[in-house]
N, C-alpha and C. Protein backbone atom coordinates (compact mmCIF):
# COMPACT_ATOMS: atom_id res chain seq x y z
N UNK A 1 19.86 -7.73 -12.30
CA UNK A 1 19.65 -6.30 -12.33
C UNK A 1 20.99 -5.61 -12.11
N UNK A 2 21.14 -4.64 -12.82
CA UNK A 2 23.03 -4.05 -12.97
C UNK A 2 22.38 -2.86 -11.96
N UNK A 3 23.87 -2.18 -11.81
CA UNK A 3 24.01 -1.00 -11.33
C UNK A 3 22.94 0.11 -11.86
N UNK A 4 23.09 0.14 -12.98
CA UNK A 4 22.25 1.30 -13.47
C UNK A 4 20.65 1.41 -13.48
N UNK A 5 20.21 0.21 -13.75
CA UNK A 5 19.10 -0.06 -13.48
C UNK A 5 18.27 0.40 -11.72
N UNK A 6 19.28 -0.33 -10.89
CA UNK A 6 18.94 -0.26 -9.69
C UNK A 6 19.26 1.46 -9.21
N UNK A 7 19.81 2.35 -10.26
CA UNK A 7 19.75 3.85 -9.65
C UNK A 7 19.06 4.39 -10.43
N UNK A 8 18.40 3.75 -11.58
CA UNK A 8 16.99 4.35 -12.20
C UNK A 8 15.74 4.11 -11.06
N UNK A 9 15.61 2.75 -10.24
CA UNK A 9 14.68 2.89 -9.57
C UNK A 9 14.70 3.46 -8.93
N UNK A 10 15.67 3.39 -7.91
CA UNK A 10 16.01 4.61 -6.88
C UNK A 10 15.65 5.68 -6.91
N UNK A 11 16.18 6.29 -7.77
CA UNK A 11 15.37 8.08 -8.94
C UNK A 11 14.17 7.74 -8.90
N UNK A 12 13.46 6.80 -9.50
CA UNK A 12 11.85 6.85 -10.00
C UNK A 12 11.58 6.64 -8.57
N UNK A 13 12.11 6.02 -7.55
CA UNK A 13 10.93 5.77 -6.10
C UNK A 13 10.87 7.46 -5.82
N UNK A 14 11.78 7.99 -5.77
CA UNK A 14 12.33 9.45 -5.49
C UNK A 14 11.24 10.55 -5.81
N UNK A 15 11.32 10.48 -7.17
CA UNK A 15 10.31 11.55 -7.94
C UNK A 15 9.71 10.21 -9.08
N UNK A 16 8.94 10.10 -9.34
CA UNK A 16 8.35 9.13 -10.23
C UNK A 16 7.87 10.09 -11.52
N UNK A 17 7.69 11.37 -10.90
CA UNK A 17 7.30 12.36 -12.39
C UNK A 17 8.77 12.78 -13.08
N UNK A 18 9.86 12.51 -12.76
CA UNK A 18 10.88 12.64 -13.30
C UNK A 18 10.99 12.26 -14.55
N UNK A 19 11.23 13.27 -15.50
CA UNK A 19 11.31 13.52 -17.05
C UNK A 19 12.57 11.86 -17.10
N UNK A 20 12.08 11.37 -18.80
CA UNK A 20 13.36 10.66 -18.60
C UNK A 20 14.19 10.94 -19.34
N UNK A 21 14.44 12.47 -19.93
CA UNK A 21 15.24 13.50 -20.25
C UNK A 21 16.27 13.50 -18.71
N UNK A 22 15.73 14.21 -17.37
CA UNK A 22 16.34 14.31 -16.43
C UNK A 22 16.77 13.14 -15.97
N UNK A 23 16.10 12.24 -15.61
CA UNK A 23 16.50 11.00 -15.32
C UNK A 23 17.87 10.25 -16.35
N UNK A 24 17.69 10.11 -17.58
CA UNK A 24 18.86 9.93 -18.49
C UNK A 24 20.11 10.61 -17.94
N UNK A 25 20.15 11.77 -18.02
CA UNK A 25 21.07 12.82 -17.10
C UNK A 25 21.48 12.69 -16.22
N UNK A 26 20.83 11.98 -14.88
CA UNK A 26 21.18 11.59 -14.08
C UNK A 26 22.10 10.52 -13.53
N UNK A 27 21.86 9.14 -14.53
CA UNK A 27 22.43 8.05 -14.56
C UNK A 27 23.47 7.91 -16.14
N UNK A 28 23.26 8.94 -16.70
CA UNK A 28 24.60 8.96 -17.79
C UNK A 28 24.05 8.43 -18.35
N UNK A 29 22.93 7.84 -18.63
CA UNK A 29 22.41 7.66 -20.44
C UNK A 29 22.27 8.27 -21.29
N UNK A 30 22.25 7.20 -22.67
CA UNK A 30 21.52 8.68 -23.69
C UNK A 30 19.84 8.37 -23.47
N UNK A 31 18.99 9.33 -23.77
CA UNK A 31 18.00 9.40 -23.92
C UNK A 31 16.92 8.12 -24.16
N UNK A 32 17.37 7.76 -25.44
CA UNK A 32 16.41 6.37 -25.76
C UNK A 32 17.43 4.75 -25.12
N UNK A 33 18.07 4.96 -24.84
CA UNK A 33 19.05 3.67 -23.64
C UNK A 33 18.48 3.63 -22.45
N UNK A 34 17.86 5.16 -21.75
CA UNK A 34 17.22 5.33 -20.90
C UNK A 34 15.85 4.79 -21.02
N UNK A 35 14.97 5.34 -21.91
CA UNK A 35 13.70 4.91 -21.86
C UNK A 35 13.63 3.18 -21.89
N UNK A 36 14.25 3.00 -23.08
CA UNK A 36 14.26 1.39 -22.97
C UNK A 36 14.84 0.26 -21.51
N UNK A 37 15.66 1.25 -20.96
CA UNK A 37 15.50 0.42 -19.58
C UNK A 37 14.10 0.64 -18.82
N UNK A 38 14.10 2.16 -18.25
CA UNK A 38 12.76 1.92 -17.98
C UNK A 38 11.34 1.49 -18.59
N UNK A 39 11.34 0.97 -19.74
CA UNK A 39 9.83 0.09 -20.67
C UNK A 39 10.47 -1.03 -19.88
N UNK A 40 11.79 -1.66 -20.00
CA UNK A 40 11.85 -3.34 -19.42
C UNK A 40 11.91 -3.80 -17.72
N UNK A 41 12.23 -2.43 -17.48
CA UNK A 41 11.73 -2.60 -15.87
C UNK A 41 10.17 -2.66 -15.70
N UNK A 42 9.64 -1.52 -16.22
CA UNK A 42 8.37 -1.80 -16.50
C UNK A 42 7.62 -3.08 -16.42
N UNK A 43 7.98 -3.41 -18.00
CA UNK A 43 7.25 -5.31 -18.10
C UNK A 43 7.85 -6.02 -17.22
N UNK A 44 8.90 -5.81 -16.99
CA UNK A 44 9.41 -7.10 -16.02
C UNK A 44 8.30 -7.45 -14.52
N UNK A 45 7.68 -6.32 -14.24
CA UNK A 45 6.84 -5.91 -13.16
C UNK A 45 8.10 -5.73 -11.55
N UNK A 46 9.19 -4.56 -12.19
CA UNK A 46 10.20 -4.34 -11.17
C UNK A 46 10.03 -2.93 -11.03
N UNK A 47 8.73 -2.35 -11.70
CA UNK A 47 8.10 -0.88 -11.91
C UNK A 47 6.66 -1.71 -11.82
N UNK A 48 5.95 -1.15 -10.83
CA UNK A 48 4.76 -1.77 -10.48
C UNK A 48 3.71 -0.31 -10.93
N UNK A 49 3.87 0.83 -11.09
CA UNK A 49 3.05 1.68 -11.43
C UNK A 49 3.81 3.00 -11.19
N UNK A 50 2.93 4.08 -10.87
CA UNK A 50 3.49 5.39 -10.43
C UNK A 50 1.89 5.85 -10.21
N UNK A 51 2.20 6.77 -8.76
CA UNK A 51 1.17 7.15 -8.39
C UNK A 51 1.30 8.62 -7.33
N UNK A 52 0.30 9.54 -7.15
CA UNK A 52 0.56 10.45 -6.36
C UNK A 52 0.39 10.02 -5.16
N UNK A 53 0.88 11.09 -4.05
CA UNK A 53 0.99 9.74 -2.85
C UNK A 53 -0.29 11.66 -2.21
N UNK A 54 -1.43 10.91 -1.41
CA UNK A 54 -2.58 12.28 -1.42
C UNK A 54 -2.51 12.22 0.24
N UNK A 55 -2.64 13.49 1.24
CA UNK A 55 -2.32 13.47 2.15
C UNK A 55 -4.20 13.14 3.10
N UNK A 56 -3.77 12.12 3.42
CA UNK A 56 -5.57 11.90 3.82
C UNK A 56 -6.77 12.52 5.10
N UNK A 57 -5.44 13.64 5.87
CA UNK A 57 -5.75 14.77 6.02
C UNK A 57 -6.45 16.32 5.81
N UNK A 58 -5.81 15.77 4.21
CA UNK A 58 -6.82 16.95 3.71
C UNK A 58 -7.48 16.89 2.85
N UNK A 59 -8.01 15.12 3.01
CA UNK A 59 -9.32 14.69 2.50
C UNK A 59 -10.29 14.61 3.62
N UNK A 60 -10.34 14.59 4.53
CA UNK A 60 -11.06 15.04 5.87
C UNK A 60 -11.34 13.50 6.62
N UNK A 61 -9.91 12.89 6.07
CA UNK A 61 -9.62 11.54 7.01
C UNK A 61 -8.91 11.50 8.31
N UNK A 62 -8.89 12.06 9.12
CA UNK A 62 -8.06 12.28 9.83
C UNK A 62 -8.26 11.33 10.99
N UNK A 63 -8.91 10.23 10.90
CA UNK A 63 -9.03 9.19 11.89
C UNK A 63 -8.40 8.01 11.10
N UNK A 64 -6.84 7.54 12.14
CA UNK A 64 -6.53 6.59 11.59
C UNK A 64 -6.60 4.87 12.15
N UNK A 65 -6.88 3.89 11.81
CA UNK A 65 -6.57 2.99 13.07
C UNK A 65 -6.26 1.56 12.19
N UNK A 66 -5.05 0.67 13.49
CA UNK A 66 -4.93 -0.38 12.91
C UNK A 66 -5.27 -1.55 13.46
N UNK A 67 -6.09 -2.59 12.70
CA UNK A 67 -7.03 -3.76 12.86
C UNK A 67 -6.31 -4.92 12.56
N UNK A 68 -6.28 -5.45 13.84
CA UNK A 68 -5.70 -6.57 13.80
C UNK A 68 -6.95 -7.87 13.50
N UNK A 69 -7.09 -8.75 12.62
CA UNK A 69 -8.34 -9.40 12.27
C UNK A 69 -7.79 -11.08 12.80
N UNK A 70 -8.53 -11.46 13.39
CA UNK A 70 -8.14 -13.07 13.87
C UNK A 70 -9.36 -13.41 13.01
N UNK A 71 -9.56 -14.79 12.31
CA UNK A 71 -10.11 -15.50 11.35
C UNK A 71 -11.03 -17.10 12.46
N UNK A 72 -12.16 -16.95 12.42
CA UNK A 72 -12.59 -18.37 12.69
C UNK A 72 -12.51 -19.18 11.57
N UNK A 73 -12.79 -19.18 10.68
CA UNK A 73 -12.50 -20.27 9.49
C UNK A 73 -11.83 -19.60 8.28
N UNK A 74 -10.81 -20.35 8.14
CA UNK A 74 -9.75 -19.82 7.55
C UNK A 74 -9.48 -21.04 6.00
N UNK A 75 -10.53 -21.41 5.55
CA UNK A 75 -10.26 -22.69 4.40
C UNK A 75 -10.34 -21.62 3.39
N UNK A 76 -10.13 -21.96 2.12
CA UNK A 76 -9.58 -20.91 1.11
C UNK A 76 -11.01 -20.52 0.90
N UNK A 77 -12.28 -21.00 0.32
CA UNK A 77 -12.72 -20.30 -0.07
C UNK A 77 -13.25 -19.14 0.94
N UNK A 78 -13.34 -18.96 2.28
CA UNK A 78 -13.64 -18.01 3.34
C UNK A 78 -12.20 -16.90 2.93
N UNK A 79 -11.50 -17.65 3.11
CA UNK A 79 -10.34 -16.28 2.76
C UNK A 79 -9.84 -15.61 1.92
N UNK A 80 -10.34 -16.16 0.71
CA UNK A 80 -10.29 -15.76 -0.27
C UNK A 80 -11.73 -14.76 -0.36
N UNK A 81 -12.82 -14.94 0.42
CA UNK A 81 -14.09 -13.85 0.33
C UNK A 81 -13.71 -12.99 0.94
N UNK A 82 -12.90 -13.25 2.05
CA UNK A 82 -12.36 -11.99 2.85
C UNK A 82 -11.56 -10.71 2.18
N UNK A 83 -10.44 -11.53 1.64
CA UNK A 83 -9.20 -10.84 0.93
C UNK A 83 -10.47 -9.89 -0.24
N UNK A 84 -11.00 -10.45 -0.96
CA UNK A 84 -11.89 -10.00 -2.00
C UNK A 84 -12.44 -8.75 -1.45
N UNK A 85 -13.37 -8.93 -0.09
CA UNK A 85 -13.73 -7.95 0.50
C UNK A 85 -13.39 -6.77 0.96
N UNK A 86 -11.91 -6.98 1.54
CA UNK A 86 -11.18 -6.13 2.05
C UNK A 86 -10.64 -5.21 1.19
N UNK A 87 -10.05 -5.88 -0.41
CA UNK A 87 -9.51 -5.57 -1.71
C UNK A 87 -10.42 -4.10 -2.03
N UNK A 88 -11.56 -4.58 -1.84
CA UNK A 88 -12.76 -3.65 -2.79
C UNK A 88 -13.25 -2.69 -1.35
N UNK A 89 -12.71 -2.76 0.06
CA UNK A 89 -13.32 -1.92 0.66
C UNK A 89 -12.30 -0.61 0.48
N UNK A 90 -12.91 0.75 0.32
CA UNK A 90 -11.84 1.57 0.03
C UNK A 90 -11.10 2.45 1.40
N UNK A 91 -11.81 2.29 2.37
CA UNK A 91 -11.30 2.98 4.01
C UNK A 91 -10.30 2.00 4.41
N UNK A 92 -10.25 0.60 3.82
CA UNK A 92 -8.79 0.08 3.95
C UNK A 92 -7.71 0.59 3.11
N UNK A 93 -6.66 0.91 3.20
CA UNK A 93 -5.86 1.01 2.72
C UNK A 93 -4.67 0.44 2.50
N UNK A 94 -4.55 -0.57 3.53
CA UNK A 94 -3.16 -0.97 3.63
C UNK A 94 -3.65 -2.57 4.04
N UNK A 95 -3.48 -3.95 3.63
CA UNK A 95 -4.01 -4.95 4.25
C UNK A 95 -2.96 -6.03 3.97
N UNK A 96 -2.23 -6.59 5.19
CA UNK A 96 -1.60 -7.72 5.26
C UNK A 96 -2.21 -9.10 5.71
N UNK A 97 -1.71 -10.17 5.35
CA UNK A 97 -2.01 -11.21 5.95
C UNK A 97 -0.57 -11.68 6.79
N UNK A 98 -0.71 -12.41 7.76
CA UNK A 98 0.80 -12.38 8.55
C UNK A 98 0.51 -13.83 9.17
N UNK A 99 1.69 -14.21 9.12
CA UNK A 99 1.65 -15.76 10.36
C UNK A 99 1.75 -15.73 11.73
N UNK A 100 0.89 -17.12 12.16
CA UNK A 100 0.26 -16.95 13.77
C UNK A 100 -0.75 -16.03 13.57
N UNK A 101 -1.34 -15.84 14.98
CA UNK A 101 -1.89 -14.80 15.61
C UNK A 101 -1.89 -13.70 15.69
N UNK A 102 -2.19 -12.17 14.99
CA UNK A 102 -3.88 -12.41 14.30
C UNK A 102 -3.67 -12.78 12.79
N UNK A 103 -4.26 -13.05 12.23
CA UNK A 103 -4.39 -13.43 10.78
C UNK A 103 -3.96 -12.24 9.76
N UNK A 104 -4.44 -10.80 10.12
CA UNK A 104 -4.60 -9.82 9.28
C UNK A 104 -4.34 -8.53 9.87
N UNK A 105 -3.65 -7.65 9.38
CA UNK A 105 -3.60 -6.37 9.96
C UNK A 105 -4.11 -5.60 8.90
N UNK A 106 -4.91 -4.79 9.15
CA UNK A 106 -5.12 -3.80 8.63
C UNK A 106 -5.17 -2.43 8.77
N UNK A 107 -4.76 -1.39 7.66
CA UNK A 107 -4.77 0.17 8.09
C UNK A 107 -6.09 0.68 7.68
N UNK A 108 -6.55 1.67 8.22
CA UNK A 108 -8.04 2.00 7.75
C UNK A 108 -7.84 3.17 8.46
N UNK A 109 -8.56 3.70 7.60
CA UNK A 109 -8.88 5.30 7.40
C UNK A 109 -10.67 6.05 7.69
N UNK A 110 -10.71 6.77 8.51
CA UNK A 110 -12.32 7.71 8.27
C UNK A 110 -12.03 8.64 8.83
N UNK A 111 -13.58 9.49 8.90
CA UNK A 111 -13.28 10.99 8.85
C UNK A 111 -13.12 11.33 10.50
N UNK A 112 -13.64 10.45 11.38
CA UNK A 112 -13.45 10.92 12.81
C UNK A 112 -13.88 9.18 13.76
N UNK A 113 -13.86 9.22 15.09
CA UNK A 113 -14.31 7.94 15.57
C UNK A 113 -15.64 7.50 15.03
N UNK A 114 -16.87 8.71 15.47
CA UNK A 114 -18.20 7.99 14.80
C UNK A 114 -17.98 7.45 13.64
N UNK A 115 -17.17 7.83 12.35
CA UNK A 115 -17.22 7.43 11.07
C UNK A 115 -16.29 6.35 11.08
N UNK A 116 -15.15 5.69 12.36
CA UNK A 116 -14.62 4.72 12.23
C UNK A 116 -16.13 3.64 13.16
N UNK A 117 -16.32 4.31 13.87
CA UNK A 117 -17.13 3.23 14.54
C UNK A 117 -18.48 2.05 13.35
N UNK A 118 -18.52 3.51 12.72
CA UNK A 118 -20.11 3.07 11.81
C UNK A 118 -19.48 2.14 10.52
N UNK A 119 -17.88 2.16 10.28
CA UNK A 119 -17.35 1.35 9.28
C UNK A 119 -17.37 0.11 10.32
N UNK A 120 -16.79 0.42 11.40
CA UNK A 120 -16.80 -1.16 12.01
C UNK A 120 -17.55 -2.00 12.26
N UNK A 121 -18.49 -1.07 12.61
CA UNK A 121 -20.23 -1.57 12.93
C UNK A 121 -20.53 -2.73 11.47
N UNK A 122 -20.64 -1.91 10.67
CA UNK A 122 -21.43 -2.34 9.40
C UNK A 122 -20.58 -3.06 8.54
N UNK A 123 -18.89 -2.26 8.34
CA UNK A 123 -18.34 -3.55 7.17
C UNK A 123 -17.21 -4.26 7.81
N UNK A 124 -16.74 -4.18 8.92
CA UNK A 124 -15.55 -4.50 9.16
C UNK A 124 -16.04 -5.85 9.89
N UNK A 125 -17.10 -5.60 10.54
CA UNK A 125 -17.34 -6.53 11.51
C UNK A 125 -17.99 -7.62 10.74
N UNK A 126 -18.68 -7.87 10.00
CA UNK A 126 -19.28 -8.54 8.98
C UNK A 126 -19.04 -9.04 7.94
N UNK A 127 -17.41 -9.06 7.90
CA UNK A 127 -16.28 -9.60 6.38
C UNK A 127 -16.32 -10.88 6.98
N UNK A 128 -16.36 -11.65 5.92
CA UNK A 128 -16.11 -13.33 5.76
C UNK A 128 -15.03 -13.84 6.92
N UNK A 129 -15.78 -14.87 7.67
CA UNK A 129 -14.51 -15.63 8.50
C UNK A 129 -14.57 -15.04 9.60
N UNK A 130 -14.80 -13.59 9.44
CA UNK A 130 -14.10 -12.75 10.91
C UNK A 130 -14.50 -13.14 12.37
N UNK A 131 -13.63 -13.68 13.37
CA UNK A 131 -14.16 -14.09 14.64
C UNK A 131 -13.84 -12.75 15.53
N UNK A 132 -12.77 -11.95 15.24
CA UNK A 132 -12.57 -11.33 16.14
C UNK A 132 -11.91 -10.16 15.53
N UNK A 133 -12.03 -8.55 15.95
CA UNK A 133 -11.46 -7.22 15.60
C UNK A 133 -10.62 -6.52 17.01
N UNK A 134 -9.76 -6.13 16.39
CA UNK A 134 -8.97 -5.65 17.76
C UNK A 134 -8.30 -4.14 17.04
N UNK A 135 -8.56 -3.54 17.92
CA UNK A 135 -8.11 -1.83 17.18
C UNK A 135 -7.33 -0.86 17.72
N UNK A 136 -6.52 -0.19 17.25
CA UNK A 136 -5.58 0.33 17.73
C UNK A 136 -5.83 1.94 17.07
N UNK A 137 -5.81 3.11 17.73
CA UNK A 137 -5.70 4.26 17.29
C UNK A 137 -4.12 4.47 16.72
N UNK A 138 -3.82 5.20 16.07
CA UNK A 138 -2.99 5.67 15.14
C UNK A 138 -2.34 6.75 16.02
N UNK A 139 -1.41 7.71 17.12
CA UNK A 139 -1.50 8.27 17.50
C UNK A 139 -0.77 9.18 16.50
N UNK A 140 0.19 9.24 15.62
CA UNK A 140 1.03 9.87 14.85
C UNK A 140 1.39 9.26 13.68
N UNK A 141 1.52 9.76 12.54
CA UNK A 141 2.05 9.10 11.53
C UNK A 141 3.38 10.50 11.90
N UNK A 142 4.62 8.69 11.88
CA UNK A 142 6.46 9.66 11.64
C UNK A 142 6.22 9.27 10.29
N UNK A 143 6.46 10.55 9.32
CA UNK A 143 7.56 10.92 8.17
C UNK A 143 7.07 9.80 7.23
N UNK A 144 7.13 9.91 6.24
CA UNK A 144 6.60 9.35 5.22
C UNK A 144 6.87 7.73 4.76
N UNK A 145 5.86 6.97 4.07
CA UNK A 145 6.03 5.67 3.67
C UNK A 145 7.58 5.32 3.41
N UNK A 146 8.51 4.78 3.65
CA UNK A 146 9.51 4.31 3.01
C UNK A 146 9.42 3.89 1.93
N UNK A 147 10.77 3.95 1.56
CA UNK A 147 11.10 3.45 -0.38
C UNK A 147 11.67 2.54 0.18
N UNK A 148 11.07 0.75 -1.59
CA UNK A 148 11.88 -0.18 -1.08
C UNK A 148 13.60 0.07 -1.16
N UNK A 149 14.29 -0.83 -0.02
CA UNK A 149 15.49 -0.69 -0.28
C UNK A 149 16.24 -1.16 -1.53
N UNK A 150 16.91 -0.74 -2.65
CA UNK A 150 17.51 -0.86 -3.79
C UNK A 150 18.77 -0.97 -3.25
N UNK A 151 18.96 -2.60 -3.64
CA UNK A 151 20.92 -2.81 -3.55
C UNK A 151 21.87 -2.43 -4.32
């Protein structure tokens, strides 16, 4: 990956609706030199999408919390029902798997405690494998998701 490439992503993590009129402009291309880098970043999958980023606040989420998930049986096909599960639940939002102790963190989202409690109650607690849930309130979100770092 050259120089130029890596300050097209940079720009696109930046503003992703960025014309690639402006963007060209930016990094000294011409126009179609530009687009054709960004189509091969694209396929390469070094451009994974573009998306609006929605404030879940003023979707009337304002309960945030993070779930740490420890696993009693952990053989692929259990974790693989899990991951599946978690994939398709949509109040998760954010789901890692991590080494050691706990197995899984997860971010999850509802509209207040009762509406986190009644997700935990019913889907959280009841995903494949799960031996154990451990939860953490959210007290603040600082300042926005980071962009990956571009060398």
């Amino acid at each position: 990956m050259d120089a130029l490439n890596q300050q097209i992503l940079s720009l696109l993590q930046e503003d992703g609706r960025m014309s690639t009129t402006d963007l060209a402009a930016r990094v000294g291309l011409s126009l179609s030199s530009c687009h054709r880098r960004v189509k091969e970043l694209e396929t390469s999958g070094a451009i994974e999408g573009y998306r609006a980023i929605v404030s879940p606040d003023r979707l009337g989420l304002t309960f945030e919390a993070i779930v740490f998930v420890t696993m009693n049986v952990t053989d692929r096909p259990t974790v693989a029902a899990f991951e599946d599960a978690v994939a398709d639940e949509p109040s998760i939002v954010t789901a890692q798997r991590l080494f050691g102790e706990p197995d899984y963190l997860l971010r999850v989202l509802a509209p207040d405690l009762a509406g986190y409690q009644e997700l935990y109650d019913t889907r959280l607690a009841v995903l494949p494998g799960v031996q154990r849930l451990t939860s953490t309130m959210v007290m603040k979100r600082i300042g926005a998701e980071h962009l990956v770092p571009v060398p």
